[in-house]
Protein backbone atom coordinates (compact mmCIF):
# COMPACT_ATOMS: atom_id res chain seq x y z
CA UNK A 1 50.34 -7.13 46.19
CA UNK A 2 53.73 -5.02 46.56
CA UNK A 3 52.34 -2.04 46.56
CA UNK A 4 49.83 -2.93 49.31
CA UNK A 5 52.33 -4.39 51.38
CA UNK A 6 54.41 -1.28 51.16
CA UNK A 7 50.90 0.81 52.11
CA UNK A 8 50.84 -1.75 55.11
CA UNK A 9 54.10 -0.97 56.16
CA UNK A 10 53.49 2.94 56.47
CA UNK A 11 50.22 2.45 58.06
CA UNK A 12 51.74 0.34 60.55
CA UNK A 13 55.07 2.81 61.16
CA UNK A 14 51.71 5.81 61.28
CA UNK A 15 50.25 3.65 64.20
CA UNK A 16 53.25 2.84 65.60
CA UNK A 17 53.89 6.46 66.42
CA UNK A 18 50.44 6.76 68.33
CA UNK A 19 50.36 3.67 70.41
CA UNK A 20 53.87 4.94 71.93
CA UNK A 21 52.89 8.19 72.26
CA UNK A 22 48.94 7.46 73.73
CA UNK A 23 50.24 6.67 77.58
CA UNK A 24 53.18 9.16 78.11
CA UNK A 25 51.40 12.76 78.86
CA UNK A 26 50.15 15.22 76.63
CA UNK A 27 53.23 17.04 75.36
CA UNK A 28 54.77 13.02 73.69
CA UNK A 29 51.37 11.95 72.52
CA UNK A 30 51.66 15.57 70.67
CA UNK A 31 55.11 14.83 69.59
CA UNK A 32 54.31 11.65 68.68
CA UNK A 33 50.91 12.62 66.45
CA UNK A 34 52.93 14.60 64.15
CA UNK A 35 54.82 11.65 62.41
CA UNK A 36 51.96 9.81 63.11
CA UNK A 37 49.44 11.22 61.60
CA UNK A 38 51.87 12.32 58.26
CA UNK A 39 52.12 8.24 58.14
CA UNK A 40 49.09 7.07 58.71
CA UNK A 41 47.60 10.02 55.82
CA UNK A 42 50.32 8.78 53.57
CA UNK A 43 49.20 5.53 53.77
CA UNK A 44 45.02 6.28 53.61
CA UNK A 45 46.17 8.76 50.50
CA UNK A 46 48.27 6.06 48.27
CA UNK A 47 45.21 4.03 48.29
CA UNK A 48 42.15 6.28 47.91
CA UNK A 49 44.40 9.06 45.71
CA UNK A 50 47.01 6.94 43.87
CA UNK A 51 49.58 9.05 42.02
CA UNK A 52 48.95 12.35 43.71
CA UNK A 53 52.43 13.88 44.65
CA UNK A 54 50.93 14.85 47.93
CA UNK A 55 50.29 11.52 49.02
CA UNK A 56 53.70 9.85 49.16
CA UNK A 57 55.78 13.13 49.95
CA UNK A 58 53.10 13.20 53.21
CA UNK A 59 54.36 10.23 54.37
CA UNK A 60 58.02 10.83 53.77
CA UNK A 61 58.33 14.26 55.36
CA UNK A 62 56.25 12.06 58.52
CA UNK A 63 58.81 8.82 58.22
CA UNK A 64 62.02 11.99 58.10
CA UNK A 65 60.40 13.85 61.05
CA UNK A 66 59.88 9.95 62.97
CA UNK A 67 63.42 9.38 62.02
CA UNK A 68 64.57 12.56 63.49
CA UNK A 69 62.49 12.55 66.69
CA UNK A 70 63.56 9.14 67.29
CA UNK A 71 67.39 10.77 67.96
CA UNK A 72 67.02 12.12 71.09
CA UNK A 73 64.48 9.44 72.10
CA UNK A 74 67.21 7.34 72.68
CA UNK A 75 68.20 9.17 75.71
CA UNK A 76 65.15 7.91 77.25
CA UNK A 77 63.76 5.34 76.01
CA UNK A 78 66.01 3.74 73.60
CA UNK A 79 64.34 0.46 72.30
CA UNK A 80 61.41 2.74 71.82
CA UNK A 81 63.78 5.19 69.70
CA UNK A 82 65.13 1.95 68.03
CA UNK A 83 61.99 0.54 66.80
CA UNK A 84 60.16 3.93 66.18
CA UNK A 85 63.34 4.66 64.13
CA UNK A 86 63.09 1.06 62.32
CA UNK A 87 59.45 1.73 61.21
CA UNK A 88 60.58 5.21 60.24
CA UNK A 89 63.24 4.03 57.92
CA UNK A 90 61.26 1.38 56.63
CA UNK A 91 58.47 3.48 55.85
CA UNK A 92 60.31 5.56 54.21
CA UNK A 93 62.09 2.94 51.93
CA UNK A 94 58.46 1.88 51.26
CA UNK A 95 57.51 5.18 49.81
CA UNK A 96 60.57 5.45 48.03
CA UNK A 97 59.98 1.87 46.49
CA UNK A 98 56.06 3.18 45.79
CA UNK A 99 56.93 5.93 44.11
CA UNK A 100 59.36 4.50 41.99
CA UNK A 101 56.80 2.56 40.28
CA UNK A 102 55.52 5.88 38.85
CA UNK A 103 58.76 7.34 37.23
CA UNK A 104 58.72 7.56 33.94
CA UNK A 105 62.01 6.72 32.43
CA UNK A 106 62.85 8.99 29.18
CA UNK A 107 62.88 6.25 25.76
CA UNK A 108 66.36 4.79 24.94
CA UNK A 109 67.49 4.95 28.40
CA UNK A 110 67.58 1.65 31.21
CA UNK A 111 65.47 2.31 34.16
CA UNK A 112 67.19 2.21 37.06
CA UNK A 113 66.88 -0.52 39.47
CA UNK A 114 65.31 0.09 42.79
CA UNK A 115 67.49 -1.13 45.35
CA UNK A 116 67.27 0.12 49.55
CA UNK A 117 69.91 3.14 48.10
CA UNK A 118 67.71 4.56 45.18
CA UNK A 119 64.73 4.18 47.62
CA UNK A 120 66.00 6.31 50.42
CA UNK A 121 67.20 9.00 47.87
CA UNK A 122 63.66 8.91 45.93
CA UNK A 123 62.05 9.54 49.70
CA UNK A 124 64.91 11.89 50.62
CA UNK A 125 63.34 13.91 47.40
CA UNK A 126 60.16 13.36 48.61
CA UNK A 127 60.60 14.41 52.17
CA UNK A 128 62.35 17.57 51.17
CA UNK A 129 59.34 18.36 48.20
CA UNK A 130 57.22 18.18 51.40
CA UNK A 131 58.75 20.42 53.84
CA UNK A 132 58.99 23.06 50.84
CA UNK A 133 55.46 22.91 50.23
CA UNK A 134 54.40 23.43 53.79
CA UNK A 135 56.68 26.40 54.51
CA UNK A 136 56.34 28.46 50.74
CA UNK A 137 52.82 27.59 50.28
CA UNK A 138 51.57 27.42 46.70
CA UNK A 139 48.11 28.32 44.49
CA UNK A 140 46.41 30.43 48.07
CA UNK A 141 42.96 30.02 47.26
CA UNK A 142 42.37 33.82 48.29
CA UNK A 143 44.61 34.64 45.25
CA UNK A 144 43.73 33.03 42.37
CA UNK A 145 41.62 35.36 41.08
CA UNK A 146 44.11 38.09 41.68
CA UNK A 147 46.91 35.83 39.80
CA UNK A 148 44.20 34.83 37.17
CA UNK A 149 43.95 38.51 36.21
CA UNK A 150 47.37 39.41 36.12
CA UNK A 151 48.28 36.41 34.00
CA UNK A 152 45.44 37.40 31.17
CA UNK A 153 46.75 40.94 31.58
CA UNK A 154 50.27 39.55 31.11
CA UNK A 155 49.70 37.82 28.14
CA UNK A 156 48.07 41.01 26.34
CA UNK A 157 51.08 43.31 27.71
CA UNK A 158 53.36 40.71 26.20
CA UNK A 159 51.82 40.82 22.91
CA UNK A 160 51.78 44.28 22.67
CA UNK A 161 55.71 44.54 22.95
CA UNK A 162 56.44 41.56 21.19
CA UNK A 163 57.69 39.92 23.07
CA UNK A 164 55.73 36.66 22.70
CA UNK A 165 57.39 36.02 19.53
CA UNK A 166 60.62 37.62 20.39
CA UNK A 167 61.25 36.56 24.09
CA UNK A 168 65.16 37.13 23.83
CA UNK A 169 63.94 41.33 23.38
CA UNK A 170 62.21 41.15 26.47
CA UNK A 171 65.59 41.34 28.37
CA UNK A 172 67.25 44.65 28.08
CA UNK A 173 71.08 45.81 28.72
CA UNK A 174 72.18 45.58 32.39
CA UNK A 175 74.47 49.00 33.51
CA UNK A 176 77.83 47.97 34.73
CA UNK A 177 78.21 47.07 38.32
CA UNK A 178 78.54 49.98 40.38
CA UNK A 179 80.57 51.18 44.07
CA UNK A 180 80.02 47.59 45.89
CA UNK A 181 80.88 47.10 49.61
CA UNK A 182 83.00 43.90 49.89
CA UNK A 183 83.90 42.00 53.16
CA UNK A 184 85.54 38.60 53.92
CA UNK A 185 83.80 36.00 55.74
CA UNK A 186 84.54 31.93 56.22
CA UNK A 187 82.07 29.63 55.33
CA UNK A 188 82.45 25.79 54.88
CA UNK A 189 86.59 25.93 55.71
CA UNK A 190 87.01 28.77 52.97
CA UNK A 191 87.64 32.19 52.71
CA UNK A 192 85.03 34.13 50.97
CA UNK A 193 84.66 37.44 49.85
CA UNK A 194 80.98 38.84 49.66
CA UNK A 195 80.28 41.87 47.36
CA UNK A 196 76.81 43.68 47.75
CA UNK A 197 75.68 46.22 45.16
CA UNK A 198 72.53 48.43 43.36
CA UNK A 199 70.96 45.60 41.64
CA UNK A 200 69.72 48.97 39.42
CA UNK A 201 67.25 46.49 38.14
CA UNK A 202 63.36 47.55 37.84
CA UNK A 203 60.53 45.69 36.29
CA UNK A 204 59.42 46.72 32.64
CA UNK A 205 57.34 49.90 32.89
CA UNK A 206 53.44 48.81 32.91
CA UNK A 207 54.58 45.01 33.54
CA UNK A 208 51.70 43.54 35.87
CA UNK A 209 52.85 42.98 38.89
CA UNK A 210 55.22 45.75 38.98
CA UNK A 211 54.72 47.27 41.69
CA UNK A 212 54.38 44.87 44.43
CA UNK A 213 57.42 43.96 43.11
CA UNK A 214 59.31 47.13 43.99
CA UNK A 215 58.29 46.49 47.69
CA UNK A 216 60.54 43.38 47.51
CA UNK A 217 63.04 45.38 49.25
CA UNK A 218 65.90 42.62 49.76
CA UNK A 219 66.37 42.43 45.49
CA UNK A 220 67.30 46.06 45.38
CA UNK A 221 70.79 44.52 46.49
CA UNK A 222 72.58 42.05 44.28
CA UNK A 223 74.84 40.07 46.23
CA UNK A 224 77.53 37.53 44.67
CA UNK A 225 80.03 35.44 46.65
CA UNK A 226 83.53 35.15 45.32
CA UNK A 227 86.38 32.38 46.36
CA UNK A 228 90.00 33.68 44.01
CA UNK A 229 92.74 31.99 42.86
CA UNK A 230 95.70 33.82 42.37
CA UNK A 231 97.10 32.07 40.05
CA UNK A 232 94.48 31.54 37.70
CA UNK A 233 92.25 33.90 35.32
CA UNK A 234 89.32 31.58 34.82
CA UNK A 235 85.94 31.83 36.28
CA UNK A 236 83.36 29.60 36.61
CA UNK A 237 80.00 31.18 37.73
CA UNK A 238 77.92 29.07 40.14
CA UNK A 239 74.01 29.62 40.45
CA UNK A 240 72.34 27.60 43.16
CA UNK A 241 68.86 26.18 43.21
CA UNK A 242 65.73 26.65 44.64
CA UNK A 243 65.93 27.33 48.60
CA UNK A 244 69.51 27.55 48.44
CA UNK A 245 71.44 31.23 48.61
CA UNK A 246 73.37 30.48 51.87
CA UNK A 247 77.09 29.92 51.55
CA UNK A 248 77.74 27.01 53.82
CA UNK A 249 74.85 25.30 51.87
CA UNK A 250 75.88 26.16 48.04
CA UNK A 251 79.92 25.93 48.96
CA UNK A 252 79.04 22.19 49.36
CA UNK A 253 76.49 21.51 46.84
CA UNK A 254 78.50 22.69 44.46
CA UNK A 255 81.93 20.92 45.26
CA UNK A 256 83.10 24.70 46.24
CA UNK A 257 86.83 22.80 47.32
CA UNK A 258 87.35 20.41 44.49
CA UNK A 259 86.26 23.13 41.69
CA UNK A 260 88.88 25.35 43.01
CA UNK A 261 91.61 22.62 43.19
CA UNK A 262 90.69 22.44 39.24
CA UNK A 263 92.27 25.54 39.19
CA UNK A 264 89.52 28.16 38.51
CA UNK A 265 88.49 31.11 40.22
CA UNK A 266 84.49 30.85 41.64
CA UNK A 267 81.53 33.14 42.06
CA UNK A 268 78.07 32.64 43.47
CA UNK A 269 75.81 34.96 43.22
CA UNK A 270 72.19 35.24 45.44
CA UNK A 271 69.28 34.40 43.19
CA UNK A 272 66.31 36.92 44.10
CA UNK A 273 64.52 35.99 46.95
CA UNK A 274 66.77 33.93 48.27
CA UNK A 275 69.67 34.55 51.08
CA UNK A 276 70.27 37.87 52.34
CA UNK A 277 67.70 38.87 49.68
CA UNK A 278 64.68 36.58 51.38
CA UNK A 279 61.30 38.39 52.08
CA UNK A 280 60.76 36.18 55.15
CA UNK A 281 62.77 33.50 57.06
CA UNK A 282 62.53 31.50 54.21
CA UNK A 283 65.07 31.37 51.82
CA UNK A 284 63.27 31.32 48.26
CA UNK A 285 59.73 31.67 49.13
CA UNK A 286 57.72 33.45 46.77
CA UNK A 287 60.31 32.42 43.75
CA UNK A 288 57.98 30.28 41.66
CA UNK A 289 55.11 29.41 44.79
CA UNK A 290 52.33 30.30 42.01
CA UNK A 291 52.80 34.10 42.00
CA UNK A 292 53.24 33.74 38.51
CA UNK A 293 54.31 37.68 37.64
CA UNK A 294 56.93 37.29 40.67
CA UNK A 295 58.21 34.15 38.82
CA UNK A 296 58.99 36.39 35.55
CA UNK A 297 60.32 39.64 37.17
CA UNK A 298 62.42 37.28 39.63
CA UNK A 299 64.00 35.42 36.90
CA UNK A 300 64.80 38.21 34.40
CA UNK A 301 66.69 39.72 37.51
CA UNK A 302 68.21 36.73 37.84
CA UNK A 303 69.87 36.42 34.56
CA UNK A 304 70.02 40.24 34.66
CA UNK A 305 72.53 39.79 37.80
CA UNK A 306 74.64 36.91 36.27
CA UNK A 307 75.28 39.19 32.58
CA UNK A 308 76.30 42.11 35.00
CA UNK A 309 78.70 39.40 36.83
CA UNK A 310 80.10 37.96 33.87
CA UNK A 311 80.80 41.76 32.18
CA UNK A 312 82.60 42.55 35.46
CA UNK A 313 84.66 39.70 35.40
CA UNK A 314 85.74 40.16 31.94
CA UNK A 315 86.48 43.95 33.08
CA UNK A 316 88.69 42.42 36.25
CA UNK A 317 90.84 40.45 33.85
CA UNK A 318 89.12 37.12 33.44
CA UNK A 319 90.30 35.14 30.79
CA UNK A 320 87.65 32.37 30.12
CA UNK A 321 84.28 32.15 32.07
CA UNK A 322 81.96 29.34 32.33
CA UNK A 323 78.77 29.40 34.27
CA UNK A 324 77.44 26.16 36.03
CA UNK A 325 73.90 25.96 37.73
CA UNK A 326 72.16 23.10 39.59
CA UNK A 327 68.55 22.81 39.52
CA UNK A 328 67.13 25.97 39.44
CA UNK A 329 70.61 27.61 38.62
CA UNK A 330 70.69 25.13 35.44
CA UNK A 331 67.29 26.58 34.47
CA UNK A 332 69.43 30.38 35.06
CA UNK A 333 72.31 29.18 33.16
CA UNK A 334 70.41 27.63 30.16
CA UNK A 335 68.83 31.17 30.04
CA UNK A 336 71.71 33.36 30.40
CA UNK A 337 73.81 31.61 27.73
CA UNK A 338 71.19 32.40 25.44
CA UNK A 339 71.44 36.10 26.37
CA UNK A 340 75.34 36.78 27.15
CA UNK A 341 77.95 36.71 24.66
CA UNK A 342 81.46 34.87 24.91
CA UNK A 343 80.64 32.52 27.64
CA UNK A 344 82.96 29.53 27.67
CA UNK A 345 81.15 26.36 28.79
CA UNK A 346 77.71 25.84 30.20
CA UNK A 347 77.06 22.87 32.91
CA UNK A 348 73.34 22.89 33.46
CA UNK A 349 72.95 20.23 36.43
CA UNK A 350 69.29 18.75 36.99
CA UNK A 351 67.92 21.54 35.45
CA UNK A 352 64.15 22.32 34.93
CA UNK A 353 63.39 23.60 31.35
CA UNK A 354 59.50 24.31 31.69
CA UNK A 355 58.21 26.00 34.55
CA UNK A 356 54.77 26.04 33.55
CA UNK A 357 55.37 21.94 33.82
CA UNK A 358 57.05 21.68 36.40
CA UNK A 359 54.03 23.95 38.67
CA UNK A 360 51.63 21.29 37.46
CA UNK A 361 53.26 18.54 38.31
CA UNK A 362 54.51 19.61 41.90
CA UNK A 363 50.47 21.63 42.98
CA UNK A 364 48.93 18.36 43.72
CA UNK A 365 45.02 18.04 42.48
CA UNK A 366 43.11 20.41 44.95
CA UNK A 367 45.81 23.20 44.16
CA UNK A 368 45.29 22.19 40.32
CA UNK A 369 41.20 22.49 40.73
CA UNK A 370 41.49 25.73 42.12
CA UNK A 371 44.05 26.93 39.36
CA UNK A 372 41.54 25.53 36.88
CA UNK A 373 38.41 27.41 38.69
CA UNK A 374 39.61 30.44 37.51
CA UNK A 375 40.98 29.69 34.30
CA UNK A 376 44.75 29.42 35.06
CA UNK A 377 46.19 26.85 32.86
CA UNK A 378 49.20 25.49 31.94
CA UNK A 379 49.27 27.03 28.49
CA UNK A 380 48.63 30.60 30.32
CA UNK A 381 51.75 30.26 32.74
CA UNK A 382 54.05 29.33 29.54
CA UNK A 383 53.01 32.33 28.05
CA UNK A 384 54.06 34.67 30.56
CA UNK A 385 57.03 33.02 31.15
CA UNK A 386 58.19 33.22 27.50
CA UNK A 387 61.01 35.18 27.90
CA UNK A 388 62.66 33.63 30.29
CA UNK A 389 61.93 29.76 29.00
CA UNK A 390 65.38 27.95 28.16
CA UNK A 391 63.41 26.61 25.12
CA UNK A 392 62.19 29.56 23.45
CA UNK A 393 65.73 30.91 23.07
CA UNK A 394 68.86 29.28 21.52
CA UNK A 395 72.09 28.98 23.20
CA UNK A 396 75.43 31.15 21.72
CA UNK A 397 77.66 28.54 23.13
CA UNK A 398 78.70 26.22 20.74
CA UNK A 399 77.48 22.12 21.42
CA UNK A 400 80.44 20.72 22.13
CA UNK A 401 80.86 23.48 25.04
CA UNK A 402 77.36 21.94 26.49
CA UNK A 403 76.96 19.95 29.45
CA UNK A 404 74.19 18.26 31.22
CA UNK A 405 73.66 15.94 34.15
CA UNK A 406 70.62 14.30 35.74
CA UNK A 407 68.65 11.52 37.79
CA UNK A 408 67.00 8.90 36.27
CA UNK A 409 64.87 9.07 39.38
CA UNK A 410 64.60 12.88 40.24
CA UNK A 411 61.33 13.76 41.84
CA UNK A 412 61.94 17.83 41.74
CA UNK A 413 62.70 17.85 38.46
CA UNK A 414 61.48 14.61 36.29
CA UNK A 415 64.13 13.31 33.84
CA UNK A 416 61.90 14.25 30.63
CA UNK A 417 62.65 17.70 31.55
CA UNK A 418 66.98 17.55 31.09
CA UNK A 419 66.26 15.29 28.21
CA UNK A 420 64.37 18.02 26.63
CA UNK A 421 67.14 20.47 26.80
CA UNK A 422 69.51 17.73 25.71
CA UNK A 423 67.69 17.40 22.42
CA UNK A 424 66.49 21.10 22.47
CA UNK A 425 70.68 21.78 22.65
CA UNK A 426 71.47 19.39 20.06
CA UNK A 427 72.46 16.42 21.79
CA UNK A 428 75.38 17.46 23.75
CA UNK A 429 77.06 15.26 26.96
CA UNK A 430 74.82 14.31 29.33
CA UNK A 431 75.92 12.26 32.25
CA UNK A 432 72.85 10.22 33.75
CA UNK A 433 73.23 9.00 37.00
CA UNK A 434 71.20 6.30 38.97
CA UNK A 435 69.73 8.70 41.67
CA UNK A 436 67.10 11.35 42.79
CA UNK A 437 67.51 15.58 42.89
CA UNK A 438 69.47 15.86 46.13
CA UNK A 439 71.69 13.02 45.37
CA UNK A 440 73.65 14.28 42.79
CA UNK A 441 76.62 15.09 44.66
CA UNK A 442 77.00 10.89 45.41
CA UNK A 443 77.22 10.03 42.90
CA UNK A 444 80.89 9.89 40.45
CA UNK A 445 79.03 10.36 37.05
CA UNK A 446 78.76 14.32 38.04
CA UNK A 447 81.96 15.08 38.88
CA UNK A 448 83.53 13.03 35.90
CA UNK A 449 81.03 15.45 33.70
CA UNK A 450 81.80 18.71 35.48
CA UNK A 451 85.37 17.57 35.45
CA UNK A 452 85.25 17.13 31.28
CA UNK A 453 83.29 20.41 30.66
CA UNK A 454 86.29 22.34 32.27
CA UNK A 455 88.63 20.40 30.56
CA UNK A 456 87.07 20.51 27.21
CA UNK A 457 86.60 24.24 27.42
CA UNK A 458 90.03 25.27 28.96
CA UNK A 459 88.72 26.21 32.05
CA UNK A 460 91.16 25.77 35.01
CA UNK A 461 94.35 24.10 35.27
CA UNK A 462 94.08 22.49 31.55
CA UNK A 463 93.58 25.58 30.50
């Protein structure tokens, strides 16, 4: 009966949006459709396709857009804007409270208890999941047989080197970073200094895929973004997630102020296809949007660029270095510590583990059918991402120098990913926290872990 009430109550915020918008000209009924219609699918979806991702994130990126639209409405019209923004809010906190019930909680840990806060950060999640899906586009239907190929050919290319068995060869030596041109810049009240240099980084010889990667022109140039102390020799390394790679945007997600007060020197550098190194407007499009060859060649280059950071630290005097990655960064970071030697600490916050997971459960089921019409399964996109998979390689920093946080109620990565790495890394601290993806930075647990893993390892002013 909850759950159709909660149906109700997006249907109703859907039709709410037309009625206002059906007797004020063309251009506001148009306005007006687009939340609209995103609520009033949402609500027709949860019912006829219950438990597709699609569904619910529909109706949240329609109840964010209502809630947004509904700003400036109150200019004009404002008990309009207010109850427009009422529904929106509600209807959001009724998605949040719908999806909920389909969060699976990882054994031996209390499920979290779905108050109005949890609710608006589960739809937050969902919102967000559905304004990245529009604008990077996933599984094209023209493509799959072009991906389909290229993954079989992958998988016998693999085998051939060895790889499969031996993903941790796959990765060869970066060069040392070479002439760089370095400017200062401000970004989020700080003074930053951006370095750009050769990425000198190539794609395997005969690696499918290959060459449309080398007409990725933006990762020819590795860019990293460092904020010094000069008073401390410690480095923490900070890789940003998915969609991220603008300073303003990681400076805050990762705490950029409060790390430094801890006394350690930082540096962010642009994951591929992302930032500065973009192929469109969008920042990360393209990064693991079901080009699965793009998703191998742009992560080795990713953990290719973070060695050839850490080396140059060590070269520039650093003392200790840790490396600390959220989301898609943690997934970075779990791989490069595997790789690199002599790292100090590793904070892996929210971090995916499996990719080839993680694509299944975010595609929705028409995506999926197509995938499956040509024979692209989940077991094929492990494969070829072997050797960059946290969990087919095995960490060189020691377990008590191994951190983890995560949401009990993340819907961009779910919490039985983390916990897999947790047990994969032999059971190191893990800080749960009651909350979704994007809000991990309200929540004390992560700072209280991040603040531990620097003091445990000697990073910063304990050190």
């Amino acid at each position: 009966m909850l759950r159709r009430l909660e149906v109700w109550l997006v249907m109703i915020a859907g039709l709410a949006w037309f009625g206002t918008g059906a007797d004020e000209g063309l251009v506001r009924f148009l306005l007006a459709a687009l939340p609209g219609s995103l609520l009033v699918t949402s609500a027709v979806a949860n019912v006829v396709f219950p438990g597709d991702p699609y569904a619910s994130r529909t109706g949240a990126t329609g109840a964010l857009i209502g809630i947004v639209f509904s700003v400036p409405l109150l200019l004009f019209a404002p008990l309009t804007a207010l109850l427009l923004g009422g529904l929106s809010v509600i209807a959001a906190l009724s998605l949040g409270r719908l999806v909920a019930d389909d969060v699976e909680t990882p054994e031996g840990l209390e499920p979290v208890i779905v108050d109005n806060r949890v609710a608006a950060e589960i739809a937050l999640d969902e919102s967000v999941l559905g304004l990245v899906a529009s604008v990077m586009g996933m599984w094209n239907r023209d493509d799959q047989a072009r991906v389909a190929g290229e993954i079989r050919a992958a998988r016998e290319w693999l085998a051939a080197g060895g790889w499969d068995t031996d993903p941790a060869g796959y990765h060869e030596e970066p060069p040392p970073v070479g002439p760089f041109d370095s400017r200062t810049r401000r970004a989020a009240g700080l003074e930053v200094e951006v370095m750009r240099y050769d990425s000198e980084f190539e794609p395997r010889p005969g690696a499918p895929g290959r060459d449309r990667w080398l007409t990725y022109r933006g990762c020819r140039t590795s860019e990293v973004r460092l904020l010094r102390r000069s008073d401390s020799p410690d480095w923490l390394v900070c890789v940003h997630g998915l969609g991220m790679g603008h300073s303003p945007i990681d400076l805050r997600a990762f705490d950029a102020s409060w790390l430094r007060s801890r006394g350690v020197n930082l540096a962010f550098p642009v994951l591929p296809l992302h930032g500065s190194r973009s192929r469109g407007r969008v920042s990360g499009a393209g990064f693991v949007t079901g080009e699965v060859l793009d998703t191998l060649h742009a992560l080795t280059l990713t953990v290719w660029d973070i060695r050839r950071l850490v080396r140059w630290l060590r070269q520039e005097g650093a003392r200790r270095v840790g490396i600390y990655g959220i989301s898609m960064g943690g997934y970075a970071s779990a791989v490069s510590v595997s790789l690199e030697d002599d790292l100090d600490c590793v904070i892996a916050g929210i971090p995916a583990v499996d990719l080839s997971e993680l694509m299944m459960f975010h595609i929705g089921r028409r995506a999926l059918k197509m995938a499956e019409a040509e024979g692209i399964t989940r077991e094929d996109v492990a494969a070829v991402l072997q050797p960059v998979a946290p969990l087919a390689l095995s960490p060189k920093v020691p377990p008590e120098r191994r951190f983890i946080y995560a949401g009990l109620v993340d819907r961009f990565v779910p919490p039985v990913q983390p916990r897999t790495l947790w047990e994969y890394w032999d059971q190191p601290e893990i800080a749960w926290y009651p909350g979704s993806h994007l809000g991990f930075r309200f929540h004390p647990q992560v700072r209280d872990l991040v603040d531990r893993g620097l003091s445990v390892s000697g990073l910063g002013r304990d050190g």
